[in-house]
PDB file of N, CA and C in Angstrom:
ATOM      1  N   UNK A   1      55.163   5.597 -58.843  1.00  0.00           N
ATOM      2  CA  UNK A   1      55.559   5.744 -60.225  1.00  0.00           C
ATOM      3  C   UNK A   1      54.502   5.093 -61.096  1.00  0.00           C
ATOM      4  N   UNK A   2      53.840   5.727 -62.112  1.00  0.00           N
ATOM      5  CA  UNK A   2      52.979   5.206 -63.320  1.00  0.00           C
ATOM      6  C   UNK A   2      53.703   5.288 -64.718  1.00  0.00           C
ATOM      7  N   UNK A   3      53.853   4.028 -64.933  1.00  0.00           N
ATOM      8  CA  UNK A   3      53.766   3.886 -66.019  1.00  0.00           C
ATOM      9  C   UNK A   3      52.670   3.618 -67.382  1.00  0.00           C
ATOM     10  N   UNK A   4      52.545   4.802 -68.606  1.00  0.00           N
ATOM     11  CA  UNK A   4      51.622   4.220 -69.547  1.00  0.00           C
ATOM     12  C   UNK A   4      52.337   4.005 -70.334  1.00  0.00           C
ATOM     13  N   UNK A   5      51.368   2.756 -71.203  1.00  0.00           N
ATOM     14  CA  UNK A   5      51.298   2.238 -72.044  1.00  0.00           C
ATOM     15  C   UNK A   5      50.236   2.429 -72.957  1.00  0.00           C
ATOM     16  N   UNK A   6      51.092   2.564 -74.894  1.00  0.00           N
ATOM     17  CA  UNK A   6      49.911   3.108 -75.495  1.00  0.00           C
ATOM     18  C   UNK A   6      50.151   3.756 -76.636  1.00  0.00           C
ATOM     19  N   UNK A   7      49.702   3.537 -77.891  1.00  0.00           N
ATOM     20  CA  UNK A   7      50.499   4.137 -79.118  1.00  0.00           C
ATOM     21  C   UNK A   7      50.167   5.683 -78.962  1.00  0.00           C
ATOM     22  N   UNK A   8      50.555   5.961 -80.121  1.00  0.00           N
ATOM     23  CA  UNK A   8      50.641   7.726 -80.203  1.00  0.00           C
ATOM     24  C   UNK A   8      49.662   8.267 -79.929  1.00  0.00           C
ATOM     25  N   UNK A   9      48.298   8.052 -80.553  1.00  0.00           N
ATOM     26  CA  UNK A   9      46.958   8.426 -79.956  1.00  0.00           C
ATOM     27  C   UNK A   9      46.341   8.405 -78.789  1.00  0.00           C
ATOM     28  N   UNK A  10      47.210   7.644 -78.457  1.00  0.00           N
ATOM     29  CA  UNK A  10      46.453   7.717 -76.272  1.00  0.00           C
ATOM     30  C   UNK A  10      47.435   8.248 -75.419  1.00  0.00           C
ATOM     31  N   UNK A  11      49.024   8.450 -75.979  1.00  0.00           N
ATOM     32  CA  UNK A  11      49.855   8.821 -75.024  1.00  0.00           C
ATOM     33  C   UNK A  11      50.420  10.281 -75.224  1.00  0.00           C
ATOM     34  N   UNK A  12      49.471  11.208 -75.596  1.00  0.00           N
ATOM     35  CA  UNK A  12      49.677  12.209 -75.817  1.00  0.00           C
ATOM     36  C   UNK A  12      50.383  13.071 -74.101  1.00  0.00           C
ATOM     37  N   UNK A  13      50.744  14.411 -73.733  1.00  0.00           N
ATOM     38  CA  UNK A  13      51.006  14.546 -72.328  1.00  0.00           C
ATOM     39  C   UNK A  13      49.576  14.528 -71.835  1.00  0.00           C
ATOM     40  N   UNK A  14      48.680  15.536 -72.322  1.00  0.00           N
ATOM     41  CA  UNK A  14      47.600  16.468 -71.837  1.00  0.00           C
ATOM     42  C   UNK A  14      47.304  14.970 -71.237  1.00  0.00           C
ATOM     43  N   UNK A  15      46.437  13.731 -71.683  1.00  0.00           N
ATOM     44  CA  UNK A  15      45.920  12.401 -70.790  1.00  0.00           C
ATOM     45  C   UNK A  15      46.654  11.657 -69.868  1.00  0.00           C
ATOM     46  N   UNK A  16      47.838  11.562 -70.434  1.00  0.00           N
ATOM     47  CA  UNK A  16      48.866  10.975 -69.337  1.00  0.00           C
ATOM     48  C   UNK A  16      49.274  11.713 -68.200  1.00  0.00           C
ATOM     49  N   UNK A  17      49.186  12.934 -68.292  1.00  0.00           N
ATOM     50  CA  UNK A  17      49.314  14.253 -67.073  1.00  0.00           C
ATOM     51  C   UNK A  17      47.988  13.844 -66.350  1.00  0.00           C
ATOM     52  N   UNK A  18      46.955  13.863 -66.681  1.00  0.00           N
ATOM     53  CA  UNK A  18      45.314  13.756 -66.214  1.00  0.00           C
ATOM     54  C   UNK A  18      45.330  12.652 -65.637  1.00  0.00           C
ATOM     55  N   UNK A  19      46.299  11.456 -65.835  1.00  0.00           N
ATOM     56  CA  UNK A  19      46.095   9.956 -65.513  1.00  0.00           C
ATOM     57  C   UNK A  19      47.769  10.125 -64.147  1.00  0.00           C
ATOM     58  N   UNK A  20      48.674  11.178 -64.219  1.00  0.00           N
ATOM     59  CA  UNK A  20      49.198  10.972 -63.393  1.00  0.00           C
ATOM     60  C   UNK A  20      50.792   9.871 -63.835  1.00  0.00           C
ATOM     61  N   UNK A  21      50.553  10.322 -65.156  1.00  0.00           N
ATOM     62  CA  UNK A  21      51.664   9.233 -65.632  1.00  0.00           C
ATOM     63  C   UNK A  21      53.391   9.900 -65.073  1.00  0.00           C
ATOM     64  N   UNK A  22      54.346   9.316 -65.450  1.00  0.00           N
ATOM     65  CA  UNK A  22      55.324   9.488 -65.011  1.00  0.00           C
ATOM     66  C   UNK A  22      56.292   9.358 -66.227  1.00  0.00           C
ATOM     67  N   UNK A  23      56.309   7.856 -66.817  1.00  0.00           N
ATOM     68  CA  UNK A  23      57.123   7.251 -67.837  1.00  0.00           C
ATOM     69  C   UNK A  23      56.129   6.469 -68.755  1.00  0.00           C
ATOM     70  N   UNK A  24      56.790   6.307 -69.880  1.00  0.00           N
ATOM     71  CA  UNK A  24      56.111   5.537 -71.364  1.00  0.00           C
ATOM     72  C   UNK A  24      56.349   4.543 -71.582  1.00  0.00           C
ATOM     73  N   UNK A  25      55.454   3.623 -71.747  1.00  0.00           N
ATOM     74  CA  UNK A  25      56.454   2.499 -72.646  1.00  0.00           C
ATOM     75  C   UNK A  25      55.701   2.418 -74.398  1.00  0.00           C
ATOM     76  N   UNK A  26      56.024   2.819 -75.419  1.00  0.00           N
ATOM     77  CA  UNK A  26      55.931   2.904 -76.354  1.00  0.00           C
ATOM     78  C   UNK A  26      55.735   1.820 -77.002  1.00  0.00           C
ATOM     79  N   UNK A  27      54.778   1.555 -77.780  1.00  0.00           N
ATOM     80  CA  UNK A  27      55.179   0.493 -78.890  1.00  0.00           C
ATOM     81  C   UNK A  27      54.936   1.126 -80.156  1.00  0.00           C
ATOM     82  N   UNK A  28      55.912   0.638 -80.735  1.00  0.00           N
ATOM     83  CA  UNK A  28      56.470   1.327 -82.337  1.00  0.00           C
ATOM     84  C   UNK A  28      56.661  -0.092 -82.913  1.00  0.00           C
ATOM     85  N   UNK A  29      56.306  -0.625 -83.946  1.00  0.00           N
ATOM     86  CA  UNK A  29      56.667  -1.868 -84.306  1.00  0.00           C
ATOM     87  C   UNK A  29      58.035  -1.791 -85.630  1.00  0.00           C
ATOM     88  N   UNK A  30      58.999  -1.608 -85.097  1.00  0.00           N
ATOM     89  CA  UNK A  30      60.423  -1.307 -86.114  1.00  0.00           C
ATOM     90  C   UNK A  30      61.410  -0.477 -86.097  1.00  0.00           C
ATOM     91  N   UNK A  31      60.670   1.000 -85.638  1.00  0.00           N
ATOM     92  CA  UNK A  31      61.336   2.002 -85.710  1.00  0.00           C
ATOM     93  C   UNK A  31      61.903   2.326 -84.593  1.00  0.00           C
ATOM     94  N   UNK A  32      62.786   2.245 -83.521  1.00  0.00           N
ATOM     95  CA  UNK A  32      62.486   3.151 -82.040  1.00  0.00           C
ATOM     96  C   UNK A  32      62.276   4.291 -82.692  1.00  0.00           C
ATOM     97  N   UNK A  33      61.749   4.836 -81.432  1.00  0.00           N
ATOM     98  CA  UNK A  33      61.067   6.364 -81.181  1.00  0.00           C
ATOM     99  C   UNK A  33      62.129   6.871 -81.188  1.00  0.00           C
ATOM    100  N   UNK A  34      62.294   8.181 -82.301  1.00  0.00           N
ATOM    101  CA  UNK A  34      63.506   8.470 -82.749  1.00  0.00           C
ATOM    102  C   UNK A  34      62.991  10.243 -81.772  1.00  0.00           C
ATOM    103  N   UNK A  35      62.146  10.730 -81.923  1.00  0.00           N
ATOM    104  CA  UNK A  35      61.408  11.370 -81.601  1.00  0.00           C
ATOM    105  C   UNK A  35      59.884  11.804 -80.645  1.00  0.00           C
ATOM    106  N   UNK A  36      59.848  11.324 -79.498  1.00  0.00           N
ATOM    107  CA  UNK A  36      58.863  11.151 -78.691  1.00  0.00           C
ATOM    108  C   UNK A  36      57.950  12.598 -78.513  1.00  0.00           C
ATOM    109  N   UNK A  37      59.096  13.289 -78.960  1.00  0.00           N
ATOM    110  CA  UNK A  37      58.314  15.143 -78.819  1.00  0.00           C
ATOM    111  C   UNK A  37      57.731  14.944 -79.653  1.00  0.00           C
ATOM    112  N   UNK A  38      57.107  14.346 -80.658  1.00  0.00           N
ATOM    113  CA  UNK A  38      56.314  14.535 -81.968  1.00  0.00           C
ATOM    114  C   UNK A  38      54.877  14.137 -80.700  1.00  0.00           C
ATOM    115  N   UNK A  39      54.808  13.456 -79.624  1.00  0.00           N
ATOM    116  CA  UNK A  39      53.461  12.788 -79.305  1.00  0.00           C
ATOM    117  C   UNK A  39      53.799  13.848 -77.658  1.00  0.00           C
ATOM    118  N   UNK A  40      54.851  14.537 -77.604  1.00  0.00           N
ATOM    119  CA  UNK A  40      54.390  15.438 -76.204  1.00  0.00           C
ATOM    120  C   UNK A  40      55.212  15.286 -75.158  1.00  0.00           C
ATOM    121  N   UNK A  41      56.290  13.914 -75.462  1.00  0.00           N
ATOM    122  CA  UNK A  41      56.724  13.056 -74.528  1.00  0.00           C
ATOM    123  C   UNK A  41      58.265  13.898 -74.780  1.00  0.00           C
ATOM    124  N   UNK A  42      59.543  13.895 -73.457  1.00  0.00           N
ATOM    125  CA  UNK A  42      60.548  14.135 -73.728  1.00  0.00           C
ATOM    126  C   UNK A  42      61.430  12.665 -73.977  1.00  0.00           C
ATOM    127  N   UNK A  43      62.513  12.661 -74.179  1.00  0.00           N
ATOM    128  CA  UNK A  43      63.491  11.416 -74.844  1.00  0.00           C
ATOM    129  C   UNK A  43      63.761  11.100 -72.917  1.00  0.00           C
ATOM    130  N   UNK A  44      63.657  11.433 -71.982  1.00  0.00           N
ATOM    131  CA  UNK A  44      64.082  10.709 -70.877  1.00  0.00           C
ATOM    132  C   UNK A  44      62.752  10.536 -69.895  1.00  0.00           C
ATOM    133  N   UNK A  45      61.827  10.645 -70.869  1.00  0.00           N
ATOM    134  CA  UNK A  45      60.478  10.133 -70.331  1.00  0.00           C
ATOM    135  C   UNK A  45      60.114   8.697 -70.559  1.00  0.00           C
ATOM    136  N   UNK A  46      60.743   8.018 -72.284  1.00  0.00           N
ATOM    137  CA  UNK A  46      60.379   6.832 -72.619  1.00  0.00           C
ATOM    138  C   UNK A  46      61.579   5.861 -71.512  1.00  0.00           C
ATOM    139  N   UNK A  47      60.133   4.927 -71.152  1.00  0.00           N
ATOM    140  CA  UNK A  47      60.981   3.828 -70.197  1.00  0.00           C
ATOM    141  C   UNK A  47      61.622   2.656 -71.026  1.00  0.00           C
ATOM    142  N   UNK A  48      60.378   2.302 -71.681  1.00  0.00           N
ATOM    143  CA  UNK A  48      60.325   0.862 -72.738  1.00  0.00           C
ATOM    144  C   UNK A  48      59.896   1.217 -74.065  1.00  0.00           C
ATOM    145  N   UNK A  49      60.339   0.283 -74.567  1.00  0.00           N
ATOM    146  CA  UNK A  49      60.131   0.551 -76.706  1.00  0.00           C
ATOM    147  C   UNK A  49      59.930  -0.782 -76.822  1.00  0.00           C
ATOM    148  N   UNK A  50      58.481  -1.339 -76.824  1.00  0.00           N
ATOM    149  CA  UNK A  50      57.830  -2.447 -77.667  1.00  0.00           C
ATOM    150  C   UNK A  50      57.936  -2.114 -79.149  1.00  0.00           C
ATOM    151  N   UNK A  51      59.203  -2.976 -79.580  1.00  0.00           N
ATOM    152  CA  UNK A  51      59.765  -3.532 -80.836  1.00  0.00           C
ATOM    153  C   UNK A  51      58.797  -4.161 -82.260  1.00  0.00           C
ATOM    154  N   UNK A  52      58.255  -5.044 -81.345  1.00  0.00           N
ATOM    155  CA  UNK A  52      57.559  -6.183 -82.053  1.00  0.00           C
ATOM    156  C   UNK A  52      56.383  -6.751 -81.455  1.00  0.00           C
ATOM    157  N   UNK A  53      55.680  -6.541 -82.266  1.00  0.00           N
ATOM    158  CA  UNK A  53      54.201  -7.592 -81.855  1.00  0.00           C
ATOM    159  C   UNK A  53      54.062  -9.004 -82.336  1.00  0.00           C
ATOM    160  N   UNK A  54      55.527  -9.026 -82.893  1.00  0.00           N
ATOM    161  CA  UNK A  54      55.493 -10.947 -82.695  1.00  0.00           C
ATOM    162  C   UNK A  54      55.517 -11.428 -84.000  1.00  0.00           C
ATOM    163  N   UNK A  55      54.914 -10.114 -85.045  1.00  0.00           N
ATOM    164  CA  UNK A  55      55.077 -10.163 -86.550  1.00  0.00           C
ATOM    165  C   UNK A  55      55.507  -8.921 -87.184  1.00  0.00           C
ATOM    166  N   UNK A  56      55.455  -8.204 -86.541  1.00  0.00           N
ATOM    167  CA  UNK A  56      56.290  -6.694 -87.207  1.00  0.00           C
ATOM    168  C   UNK A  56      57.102  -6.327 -86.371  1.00  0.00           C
ATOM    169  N   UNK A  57      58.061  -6.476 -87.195  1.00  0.00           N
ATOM    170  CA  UNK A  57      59.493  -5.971 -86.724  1.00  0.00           C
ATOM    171  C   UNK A  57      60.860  -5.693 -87.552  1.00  0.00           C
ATOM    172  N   UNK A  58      61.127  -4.435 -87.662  1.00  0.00           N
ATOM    173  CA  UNK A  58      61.967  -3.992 -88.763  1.00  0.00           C
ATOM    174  C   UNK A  58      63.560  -3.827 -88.174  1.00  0.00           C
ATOM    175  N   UNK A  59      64.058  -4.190 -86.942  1.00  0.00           N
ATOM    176  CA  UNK A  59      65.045  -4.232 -86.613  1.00  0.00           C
ATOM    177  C   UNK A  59      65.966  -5.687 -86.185  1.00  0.00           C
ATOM    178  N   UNK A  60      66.738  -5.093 -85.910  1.00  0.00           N
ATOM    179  CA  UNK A  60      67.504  -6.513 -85.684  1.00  0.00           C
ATOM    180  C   UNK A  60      67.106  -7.431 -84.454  1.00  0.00           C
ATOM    181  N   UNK A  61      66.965  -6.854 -83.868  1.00  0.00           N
ATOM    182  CA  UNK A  61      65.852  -7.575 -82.814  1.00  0.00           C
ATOM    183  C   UNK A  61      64.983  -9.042 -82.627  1.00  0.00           C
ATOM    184  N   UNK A  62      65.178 -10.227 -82.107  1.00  0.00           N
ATOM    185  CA  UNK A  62      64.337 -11.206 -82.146  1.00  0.00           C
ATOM    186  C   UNK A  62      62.535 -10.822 -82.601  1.00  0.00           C
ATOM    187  N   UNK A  63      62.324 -11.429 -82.909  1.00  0.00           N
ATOM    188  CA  UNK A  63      60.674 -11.327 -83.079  1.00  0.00           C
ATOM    189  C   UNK A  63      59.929 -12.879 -81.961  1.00  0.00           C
ATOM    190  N   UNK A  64      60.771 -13.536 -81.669  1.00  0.00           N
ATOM    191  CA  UNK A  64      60.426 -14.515 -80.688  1.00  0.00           C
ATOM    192  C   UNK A  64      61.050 -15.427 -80.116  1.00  0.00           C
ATOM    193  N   UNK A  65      60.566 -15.862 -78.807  1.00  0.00           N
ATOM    194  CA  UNK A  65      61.367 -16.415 -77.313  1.00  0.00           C
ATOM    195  C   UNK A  65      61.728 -18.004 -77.306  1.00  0.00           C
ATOM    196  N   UNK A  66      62.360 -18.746 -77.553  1.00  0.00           N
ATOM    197  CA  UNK A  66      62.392 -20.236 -77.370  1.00  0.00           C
ATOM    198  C   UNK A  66      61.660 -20.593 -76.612  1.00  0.00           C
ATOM    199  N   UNK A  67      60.995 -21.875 -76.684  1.00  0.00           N
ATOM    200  CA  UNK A  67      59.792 -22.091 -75.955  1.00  0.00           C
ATOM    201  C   UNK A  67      58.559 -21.356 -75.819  1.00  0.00           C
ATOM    202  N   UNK A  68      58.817 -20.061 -76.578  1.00  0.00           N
ATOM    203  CA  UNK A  68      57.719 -19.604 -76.454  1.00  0.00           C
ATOM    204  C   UNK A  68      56.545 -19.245 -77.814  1.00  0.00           C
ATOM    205  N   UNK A  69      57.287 -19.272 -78.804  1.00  0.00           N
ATOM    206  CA  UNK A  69      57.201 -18.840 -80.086  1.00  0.00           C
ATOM    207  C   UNK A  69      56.925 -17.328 -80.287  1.00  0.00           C
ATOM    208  N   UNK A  70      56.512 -17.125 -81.482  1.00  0.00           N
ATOM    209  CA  UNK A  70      56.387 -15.416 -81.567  1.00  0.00           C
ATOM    210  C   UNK A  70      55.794 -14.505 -80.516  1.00  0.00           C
ATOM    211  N   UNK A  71      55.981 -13.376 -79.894  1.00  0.00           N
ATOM    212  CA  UNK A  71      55.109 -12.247 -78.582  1.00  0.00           C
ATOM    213  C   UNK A  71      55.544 -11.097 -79.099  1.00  0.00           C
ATOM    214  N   UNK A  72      54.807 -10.355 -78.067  1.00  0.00           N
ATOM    215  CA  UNK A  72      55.167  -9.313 -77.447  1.00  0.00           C
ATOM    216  C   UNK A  72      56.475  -8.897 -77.176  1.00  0.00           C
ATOM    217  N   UNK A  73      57.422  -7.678 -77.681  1.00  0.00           N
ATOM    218  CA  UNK A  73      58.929  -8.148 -77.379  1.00  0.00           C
ATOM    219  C   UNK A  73      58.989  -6.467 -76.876  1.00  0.00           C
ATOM    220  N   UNK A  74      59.630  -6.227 -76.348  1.00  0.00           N
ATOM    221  CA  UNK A  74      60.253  -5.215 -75.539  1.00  0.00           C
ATOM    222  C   UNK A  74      61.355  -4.908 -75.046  1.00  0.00           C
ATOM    223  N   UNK A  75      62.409  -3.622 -74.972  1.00  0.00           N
ATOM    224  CA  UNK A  75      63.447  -3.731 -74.322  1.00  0.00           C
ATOM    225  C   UNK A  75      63.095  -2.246 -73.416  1.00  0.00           C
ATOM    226  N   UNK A  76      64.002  -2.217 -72.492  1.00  0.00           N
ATOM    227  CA  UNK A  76      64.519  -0.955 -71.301  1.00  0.00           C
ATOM    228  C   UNK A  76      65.087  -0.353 -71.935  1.00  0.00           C
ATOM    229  N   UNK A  77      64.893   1.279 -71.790  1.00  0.00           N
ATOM    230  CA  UNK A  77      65.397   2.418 -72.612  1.00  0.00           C
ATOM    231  C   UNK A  77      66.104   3.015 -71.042  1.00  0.00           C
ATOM    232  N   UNK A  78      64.810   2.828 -70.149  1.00  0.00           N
ATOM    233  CA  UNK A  78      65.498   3.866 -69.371  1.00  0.00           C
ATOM    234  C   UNK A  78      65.268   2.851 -67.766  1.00  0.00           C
ATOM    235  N   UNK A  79      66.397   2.292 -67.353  1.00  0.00           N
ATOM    236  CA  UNK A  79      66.163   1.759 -65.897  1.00  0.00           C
ATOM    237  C   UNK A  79      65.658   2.434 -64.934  1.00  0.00           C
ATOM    238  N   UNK A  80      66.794   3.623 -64.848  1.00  0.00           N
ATOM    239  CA  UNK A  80      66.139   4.476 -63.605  1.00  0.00           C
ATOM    240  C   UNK A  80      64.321   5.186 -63.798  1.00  0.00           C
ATOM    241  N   UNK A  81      63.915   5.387 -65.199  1.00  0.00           N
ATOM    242  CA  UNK A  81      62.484   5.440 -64.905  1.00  0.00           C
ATOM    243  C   UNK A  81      61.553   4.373 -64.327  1.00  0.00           C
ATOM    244  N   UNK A  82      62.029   3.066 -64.454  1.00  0.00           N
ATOM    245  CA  UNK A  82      61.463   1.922 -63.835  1.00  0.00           C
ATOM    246  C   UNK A  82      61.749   1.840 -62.544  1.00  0.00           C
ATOM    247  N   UNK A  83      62.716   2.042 -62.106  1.00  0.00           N
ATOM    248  CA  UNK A  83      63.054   2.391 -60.670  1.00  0.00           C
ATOM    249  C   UNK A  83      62.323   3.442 -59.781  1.00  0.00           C
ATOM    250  N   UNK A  84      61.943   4.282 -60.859  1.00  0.00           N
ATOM    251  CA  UNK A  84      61.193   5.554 -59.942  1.00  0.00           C
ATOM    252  C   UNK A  84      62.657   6.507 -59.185  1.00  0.00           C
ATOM    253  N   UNK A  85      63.447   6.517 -59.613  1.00  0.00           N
ATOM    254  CA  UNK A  85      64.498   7.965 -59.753  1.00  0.00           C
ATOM    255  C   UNK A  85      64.451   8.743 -60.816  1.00  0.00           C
TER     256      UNK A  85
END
């Protein structure tokens, strides 16, 4: 199972097909991907939706970890694509 990672401009299908991809993990900073067919992708292709880069973030969502201060934030859209079923 491959997973990419990669905003709209690199995760088009045509490269991710060429690279052998499988599942997405998106980063959108606010919005989830309401629409993944706009970049090629179907809605049970996205695995993960990076939320926040630690300063943009338009949802309700933490923007950062105790002990850790502001990151990278991410949640699971789809388990079984991480699983590889």
């Amino acid at each position: 199972r491959v997973l990419l990672y990669g905003h709209s401009a690199m995760v088009n299908r045509g490269i991710s097909d060429q690279m052998g991809c499988d599942a997405l993990w998106l980063p959108t900073y606010g919005a989830k991907p309401s629409d993944p067919s706009a970049i090629g992708w179907a809605d049970d292709q996205v695995a993960l939706w990076q939320y926040s880069n630690g300063k943009t973030n338009k949802t309700a969502y933490p923007t950062s970890v105790d002990g850790i201060s502001t990151c990278d934030l991410s949640v699971v859209i789809s388990n079984d694509l991480l699983r590889g079923h």
